[in-house]
N, C-alpha and C. Protein backbone atom coordinates (compact mmCIF):
# COMPACT_ATOMS: atom_id res chain seq x y z
N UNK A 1 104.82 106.81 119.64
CA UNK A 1 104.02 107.94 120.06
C UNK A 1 103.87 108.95 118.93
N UNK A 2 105.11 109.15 118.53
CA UNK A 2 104.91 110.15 117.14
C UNK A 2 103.79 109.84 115.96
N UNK A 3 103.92 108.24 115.65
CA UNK A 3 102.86 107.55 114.82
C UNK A 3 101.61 108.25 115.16
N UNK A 4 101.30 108.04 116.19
CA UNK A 4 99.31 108.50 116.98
C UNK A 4 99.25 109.38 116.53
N UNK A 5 100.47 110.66 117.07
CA UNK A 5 100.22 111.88 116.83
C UNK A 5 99.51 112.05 115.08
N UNK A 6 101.10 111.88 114.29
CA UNK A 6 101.03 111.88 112.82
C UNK A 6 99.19 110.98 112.07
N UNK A 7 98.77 110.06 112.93
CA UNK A 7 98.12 109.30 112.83
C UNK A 7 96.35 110.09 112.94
N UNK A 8 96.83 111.09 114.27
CA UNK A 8 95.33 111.59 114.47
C UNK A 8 95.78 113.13 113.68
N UNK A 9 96.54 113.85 113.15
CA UNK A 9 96.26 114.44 112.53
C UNK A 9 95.93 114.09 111.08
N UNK A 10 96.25 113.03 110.70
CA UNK A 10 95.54 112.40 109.14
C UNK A 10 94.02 112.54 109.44
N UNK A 11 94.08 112.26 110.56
CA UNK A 11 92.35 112.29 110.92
C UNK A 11 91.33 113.47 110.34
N UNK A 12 92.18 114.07 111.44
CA UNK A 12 91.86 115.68 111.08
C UNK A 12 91.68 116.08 109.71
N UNK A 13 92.90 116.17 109.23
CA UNK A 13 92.87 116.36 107.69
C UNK A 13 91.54 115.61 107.35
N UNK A 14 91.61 114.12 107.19
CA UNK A 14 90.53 113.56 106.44
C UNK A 14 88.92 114.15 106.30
N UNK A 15 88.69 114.43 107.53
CA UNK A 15 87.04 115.37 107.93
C UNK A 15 86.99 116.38 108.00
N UNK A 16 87.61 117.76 107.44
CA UNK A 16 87.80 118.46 107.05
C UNK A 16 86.80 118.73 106.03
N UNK A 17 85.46 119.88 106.16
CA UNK A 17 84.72 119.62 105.22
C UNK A 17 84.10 121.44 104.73
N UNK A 18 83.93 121.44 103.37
CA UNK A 18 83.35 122.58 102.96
C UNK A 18 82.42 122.92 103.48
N UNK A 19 82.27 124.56 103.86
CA UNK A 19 80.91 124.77 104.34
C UNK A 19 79.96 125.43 103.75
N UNK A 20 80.72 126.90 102.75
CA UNK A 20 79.85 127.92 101.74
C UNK A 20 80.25 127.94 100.27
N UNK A 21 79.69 128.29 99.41
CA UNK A 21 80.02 128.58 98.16
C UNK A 21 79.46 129.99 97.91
N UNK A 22 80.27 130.96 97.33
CA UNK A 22 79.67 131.65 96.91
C UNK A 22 80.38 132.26 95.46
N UNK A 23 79.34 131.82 94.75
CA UNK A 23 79.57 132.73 93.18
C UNK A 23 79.93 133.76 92.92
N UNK A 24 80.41 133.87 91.40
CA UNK A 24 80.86 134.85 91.25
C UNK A 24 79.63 135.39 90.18
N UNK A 25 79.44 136.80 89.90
CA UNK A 25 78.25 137.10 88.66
C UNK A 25 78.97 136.90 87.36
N UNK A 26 79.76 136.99 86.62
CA UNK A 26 80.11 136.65 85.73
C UNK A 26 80.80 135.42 85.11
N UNK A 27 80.81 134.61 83.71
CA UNK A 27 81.53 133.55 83.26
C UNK A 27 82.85 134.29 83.20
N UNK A 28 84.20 133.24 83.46
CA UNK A 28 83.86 131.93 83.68
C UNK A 28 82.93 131.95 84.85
N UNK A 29 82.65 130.96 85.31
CA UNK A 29 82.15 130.83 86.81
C UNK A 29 82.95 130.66 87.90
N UNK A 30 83.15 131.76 89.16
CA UNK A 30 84.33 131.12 89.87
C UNK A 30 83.84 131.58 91.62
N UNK A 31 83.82 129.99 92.14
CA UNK A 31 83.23 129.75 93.24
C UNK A 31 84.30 129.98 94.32
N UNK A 32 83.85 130.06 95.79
CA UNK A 32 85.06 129.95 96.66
C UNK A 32 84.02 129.37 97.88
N UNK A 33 85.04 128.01 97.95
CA UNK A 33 84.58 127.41 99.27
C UNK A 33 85.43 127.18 100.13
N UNK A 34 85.10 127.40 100.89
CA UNK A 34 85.87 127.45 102.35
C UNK A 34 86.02 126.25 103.65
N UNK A 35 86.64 125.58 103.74
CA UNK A 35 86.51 124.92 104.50
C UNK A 35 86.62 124.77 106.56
N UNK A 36 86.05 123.83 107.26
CA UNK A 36 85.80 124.12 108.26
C UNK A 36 87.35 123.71 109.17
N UNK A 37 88.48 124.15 109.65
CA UNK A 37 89.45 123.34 110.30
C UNK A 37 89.84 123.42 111.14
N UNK A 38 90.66 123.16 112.31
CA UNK A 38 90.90 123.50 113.64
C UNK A 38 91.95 123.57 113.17
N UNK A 39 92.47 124.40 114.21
CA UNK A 39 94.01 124.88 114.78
C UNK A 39 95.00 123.67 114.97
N UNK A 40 94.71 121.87 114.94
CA UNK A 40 95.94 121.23 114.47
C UNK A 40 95.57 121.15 113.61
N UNK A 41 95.25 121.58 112.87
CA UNK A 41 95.65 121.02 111.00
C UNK A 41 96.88 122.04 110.61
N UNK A 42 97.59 121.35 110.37
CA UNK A 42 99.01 122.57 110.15
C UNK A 42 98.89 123.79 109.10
N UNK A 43 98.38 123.25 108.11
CA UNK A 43 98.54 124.41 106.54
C UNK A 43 97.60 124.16 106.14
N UNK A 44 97.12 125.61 105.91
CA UNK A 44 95.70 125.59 104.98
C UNK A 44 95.88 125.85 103.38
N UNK A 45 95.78 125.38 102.29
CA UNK A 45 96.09 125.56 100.85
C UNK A 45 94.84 125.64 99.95
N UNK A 46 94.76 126.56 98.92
CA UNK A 46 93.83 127.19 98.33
C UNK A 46 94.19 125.82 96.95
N UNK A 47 92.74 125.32 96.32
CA UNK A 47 93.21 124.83 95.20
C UNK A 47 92.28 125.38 94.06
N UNK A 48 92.11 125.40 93.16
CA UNK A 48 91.39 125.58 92.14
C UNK A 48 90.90 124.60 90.97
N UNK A 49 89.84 124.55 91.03
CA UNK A 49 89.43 123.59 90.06
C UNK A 49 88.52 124.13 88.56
N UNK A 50 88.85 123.60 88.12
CA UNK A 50 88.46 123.97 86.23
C UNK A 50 87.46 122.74 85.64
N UNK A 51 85.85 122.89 85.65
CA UNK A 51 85.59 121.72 85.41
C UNK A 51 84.60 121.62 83.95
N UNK A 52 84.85 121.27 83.14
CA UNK A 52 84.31 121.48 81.76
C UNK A 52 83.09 120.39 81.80
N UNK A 53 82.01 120.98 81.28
CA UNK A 53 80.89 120.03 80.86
C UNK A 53 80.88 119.72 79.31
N UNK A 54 80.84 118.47 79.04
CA UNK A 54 80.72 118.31 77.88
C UNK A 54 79.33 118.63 76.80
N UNK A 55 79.55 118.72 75.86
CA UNK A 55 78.66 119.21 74.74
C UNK A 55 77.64 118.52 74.62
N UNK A 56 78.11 117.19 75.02
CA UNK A 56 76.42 116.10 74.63
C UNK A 56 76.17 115.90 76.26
N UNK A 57 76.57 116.66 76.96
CA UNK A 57 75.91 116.54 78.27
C UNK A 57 73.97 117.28 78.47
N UNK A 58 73.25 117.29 79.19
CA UNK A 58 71.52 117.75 79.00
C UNK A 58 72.36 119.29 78.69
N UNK A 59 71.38 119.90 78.67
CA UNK A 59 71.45 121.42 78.34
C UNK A 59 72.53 122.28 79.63
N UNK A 60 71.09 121.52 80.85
CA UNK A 60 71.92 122.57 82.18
C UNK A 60 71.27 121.05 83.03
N UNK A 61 71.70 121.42 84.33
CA UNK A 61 71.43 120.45 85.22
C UNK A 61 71.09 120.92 86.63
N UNK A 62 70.21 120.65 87.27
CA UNK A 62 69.61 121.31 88.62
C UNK A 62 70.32 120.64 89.83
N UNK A 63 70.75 119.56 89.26
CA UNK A 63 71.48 118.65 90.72
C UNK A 63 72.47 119.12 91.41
N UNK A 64 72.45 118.42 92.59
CA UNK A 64 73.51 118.59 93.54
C UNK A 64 74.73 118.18 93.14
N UNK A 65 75.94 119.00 92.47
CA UNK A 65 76.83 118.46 92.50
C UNK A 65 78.12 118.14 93.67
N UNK A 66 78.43 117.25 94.25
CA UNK A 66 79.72 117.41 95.24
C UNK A 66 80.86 116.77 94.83
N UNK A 67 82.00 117.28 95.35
CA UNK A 67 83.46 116.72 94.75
C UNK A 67 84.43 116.38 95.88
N UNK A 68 85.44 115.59 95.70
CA UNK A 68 86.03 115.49 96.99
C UNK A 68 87.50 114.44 95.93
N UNK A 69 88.48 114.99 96.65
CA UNK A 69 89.92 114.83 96.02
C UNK A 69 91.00 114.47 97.14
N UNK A 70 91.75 113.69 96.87
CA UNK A 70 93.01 113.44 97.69
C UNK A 70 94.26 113.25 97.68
N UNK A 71 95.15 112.68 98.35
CA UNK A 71 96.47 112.06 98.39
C UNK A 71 96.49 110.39 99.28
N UNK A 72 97.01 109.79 98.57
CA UNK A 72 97.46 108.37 99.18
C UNK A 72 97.41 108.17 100.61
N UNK A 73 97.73 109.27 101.50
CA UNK A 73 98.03 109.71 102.78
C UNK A 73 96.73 109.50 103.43
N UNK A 74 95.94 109.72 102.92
CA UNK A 74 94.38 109.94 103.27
C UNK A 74 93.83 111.32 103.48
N UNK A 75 94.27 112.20 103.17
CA UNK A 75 94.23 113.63 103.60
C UNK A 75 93.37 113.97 102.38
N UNK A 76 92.08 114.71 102.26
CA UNK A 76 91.04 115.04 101.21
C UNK A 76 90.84 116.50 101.51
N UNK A 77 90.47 116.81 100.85
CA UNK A 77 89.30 118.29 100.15
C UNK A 77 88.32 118.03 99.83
N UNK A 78 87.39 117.96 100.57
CA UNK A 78 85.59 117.57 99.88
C UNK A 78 84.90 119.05 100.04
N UNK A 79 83.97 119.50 99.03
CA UNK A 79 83.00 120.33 99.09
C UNK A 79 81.81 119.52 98.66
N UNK A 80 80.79 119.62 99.68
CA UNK A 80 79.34 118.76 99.48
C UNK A 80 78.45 119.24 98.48
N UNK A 81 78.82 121.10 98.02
CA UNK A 81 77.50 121.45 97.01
C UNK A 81 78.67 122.20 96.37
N UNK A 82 78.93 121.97 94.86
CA UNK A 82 79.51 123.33 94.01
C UNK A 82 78.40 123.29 92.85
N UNK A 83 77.38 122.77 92.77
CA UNK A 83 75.88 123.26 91.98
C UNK A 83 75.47 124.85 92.05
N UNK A 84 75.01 125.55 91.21
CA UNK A 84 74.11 126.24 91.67
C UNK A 84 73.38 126.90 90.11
N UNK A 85 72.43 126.52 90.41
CA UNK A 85 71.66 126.52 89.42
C UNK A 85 71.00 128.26 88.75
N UNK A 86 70.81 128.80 89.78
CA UNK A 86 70.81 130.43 89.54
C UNK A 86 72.07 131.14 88.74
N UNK A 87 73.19 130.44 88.96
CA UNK A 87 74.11 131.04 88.10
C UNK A 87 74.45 130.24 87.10
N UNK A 88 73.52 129.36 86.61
CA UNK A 88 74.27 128.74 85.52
C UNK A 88 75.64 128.29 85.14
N UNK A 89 75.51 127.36 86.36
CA UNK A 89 77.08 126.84 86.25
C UNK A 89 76.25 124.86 85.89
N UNK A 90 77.44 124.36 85.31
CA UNK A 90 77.07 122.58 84.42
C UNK A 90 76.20 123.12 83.15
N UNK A 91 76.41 124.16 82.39
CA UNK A 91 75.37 124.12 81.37
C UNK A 91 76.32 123.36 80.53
N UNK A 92 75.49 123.08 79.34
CA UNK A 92 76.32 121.80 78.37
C UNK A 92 77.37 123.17 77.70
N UNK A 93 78.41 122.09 77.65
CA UNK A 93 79.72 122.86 76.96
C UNK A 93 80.29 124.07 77.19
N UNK A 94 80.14 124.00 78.86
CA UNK A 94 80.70 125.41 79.72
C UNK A 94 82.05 124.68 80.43
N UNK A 95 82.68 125.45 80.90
CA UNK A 95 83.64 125.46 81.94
C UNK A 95 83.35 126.39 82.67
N UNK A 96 83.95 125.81 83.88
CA UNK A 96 83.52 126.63 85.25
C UNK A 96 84.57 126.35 85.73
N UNK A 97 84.96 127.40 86.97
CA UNK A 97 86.04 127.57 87.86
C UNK A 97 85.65 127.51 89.29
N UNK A 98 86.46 127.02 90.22
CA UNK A 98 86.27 127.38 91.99
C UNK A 98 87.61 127.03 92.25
N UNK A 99 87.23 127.97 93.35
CA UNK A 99 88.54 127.98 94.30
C UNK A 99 87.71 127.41 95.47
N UNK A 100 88.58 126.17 96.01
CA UNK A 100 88.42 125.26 97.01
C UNK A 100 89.71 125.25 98.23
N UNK A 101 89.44 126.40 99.37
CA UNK A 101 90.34 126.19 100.29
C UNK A 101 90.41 124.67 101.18
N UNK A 102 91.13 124.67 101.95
CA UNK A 102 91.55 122.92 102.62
C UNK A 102 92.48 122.37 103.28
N UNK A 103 92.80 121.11 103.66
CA UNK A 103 93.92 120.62 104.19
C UNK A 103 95.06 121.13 102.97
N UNK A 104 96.35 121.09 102.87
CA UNK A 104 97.23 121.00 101.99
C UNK A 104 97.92 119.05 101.99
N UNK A 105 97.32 118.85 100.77
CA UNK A 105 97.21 117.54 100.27
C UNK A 105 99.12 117.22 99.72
N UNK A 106 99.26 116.07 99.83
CA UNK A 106 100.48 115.65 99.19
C UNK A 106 99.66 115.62 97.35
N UNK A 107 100.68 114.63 96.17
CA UNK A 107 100.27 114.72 95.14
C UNK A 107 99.09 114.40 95.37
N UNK A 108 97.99 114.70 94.23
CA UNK A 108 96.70 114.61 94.40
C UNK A 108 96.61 113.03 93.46
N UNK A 109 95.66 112.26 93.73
CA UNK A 109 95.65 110.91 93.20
C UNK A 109 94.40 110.23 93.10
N UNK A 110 93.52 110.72 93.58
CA UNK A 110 91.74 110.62 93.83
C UNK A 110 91.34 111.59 93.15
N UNK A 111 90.25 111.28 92.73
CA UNK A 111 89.05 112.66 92.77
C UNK A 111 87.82 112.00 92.18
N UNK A 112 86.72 112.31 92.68
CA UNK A 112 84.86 111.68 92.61
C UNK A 112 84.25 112.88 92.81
N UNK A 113 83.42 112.60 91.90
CA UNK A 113 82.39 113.61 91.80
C UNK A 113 80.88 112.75 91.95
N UNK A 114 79.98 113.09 92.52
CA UNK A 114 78.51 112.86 93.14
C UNK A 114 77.90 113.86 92.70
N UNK A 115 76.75 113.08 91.69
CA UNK A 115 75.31 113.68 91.62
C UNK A 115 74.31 113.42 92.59
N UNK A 116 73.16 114.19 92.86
CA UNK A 116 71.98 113.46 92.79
C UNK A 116 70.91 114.71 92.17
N UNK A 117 69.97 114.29 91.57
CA UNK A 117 69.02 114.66 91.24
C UNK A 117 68.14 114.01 90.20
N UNK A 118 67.58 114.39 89.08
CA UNK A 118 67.12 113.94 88.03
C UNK A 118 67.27 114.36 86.90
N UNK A 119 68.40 115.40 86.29
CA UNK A 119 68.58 116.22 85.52
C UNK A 119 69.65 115.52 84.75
N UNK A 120 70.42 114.83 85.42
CA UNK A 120 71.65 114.16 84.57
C UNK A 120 72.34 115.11 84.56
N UNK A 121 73.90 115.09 83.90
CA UNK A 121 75.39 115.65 83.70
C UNK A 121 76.33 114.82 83.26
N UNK A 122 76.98 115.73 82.29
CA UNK A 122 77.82 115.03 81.85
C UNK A 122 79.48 116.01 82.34
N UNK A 123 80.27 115.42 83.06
CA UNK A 123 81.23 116.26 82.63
C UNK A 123 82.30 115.46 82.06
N UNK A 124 82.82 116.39 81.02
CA UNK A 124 83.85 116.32 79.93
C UNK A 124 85.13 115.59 81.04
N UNK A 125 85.87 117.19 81.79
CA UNK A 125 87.19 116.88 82.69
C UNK A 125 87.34 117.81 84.05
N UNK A 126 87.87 117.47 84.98
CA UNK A 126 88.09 118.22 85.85
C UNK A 126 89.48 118.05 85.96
N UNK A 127 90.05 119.30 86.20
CA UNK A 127 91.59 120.15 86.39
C UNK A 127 91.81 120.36 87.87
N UNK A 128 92.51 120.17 88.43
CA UNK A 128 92.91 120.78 90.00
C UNK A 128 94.27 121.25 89.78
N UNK A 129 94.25 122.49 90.32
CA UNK A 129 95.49 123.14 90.37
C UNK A 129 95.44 123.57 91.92
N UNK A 130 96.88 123.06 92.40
CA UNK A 130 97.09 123.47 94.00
C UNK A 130 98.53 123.43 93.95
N UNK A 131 99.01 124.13 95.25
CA UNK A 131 100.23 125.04 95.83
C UNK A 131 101.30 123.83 95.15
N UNK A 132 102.20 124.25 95.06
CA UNK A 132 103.61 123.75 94.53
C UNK A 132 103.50 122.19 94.12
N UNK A 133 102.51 122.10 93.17
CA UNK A 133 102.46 120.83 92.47
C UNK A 133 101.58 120.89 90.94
N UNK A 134 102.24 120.36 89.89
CA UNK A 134 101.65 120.23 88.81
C UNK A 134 100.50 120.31 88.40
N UNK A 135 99.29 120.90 87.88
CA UNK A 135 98.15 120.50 87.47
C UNK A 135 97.69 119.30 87.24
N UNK A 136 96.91 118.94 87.52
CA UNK A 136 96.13 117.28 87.12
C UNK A 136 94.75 117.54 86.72
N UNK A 137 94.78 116.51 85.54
CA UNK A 137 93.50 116.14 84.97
C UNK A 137 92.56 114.68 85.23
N UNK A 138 91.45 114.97 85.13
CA UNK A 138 90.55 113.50 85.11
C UNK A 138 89.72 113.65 84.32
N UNK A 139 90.13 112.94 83.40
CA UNK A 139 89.02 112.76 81.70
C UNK A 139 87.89 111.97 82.37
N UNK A 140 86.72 112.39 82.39
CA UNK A 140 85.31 111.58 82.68
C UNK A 140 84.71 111.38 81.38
N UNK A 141 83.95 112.50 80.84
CA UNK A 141 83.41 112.29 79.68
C UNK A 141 82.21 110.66 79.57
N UNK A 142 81.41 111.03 80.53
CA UNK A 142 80.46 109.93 80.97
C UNK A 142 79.17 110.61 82.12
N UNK A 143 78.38 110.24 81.68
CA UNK A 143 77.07 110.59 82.72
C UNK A 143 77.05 109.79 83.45
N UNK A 144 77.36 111.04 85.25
CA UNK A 144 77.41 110.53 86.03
C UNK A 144 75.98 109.55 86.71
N UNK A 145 76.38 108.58 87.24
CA UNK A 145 75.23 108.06 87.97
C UNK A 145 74.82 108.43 89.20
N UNK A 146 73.56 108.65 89.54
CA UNK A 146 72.25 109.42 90.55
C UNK A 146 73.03 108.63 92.08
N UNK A 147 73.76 109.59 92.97
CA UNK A 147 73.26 109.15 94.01
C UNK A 147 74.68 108.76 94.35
N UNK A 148 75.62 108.48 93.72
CA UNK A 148 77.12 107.47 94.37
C UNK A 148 78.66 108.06 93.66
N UNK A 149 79.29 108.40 94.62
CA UNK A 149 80.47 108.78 94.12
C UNK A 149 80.82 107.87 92.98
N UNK A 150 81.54 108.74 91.96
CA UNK A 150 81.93 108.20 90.69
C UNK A 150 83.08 108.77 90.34
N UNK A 151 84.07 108.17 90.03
CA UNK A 151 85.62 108.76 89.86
C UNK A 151 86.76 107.84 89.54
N UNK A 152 87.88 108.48 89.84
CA UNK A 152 89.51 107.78 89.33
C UNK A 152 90.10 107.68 91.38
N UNK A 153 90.26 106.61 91.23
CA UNK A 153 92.10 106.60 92.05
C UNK A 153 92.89 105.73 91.93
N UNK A 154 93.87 106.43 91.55
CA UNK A 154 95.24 106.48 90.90
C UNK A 154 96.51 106.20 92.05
N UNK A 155 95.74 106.00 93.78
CA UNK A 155 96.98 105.97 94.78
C UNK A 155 97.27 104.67 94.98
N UNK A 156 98.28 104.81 95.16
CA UNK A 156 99.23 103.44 95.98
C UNK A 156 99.26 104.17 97.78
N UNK A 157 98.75 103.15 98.12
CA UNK A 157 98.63 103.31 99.63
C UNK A 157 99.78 103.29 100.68
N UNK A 158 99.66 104.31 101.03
CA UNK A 158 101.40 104.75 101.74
C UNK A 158 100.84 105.05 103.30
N UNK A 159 101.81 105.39 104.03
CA UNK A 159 101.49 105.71 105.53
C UNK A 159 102.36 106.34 105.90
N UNK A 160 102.46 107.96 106.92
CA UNK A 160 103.26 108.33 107.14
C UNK A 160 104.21 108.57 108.07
């Protein structure tokens, strides 16, 4: 019985999804999205992400960018839009910042990033920093492809 329980709150966690972004006016760039959760999701945890565009990436890029990160557990953080093109955030050889509230993830071991548009991007790396666990990096340094999550995972599949 405990399993189901433990079982449908992974659930929960898993669909757990961003709803706003809103910018900041000045570089760096630093976003805050918020996510949507009910009252069983136990802990809500703020993470921050640092995401550098590389130098031979296009100039700037108009596309939709979305990101979404996890733990082995199945428990994610997805935000569907951290684009925004009015503030000049993905210009070539910028870093940008957001704060991404969420489930509170075990170690983080995933992370994909999704374009779509026609503008292309390149990003260099993305950084996640969250509550009482080490920083992590994901070296991309590759133009993403139109349309399909593109990323690292790094989990060994566990159950809890």
């Amino acid at each position: 019985m405990g399993g189901l329980l433990l079982l449908s709150l992974a659930t929960i966690f898993s669909l757990s999804q961003a709803r706003s972004i809103t910018p900041t006016s000045t570089k760096p760039q630093i976003s805050t999205i918020k996510t949507n959760q009910t009252a069983a999701t136990a802990r809500k945890c703020s993470y921050t992400l640092t995401i550098k565009t590389s130098c031979s990436s296009s100039k700037y890029t108009r596309d939709e960018v979305s990101i979404a990160f996890g733990d082995s557990y199945g428990f994610e953080v997805h935000a569907p839009r951290l684009d925004n093109p009015s503030a000049r955030i993905f210009e070539r050889c910028s870093t940008d910042t957001f704060q991404i509230g969420g489930p509170c993830i075990y170690e983080i071991c995933y992370l994909n990033l999704k374009r779509v548009g026609s503008d292309g991007w390149k990003p260099e790396s993305v950084k996640v920093y969250g509550p009482d666990r080490p920083a992590i990096t994901f070296k991309y340094d590759k133009f993403l492809p139109n349309g399909v999550w593109f990323g690292f995972n790094h989990c060994h599949k566990r159950s809890l």
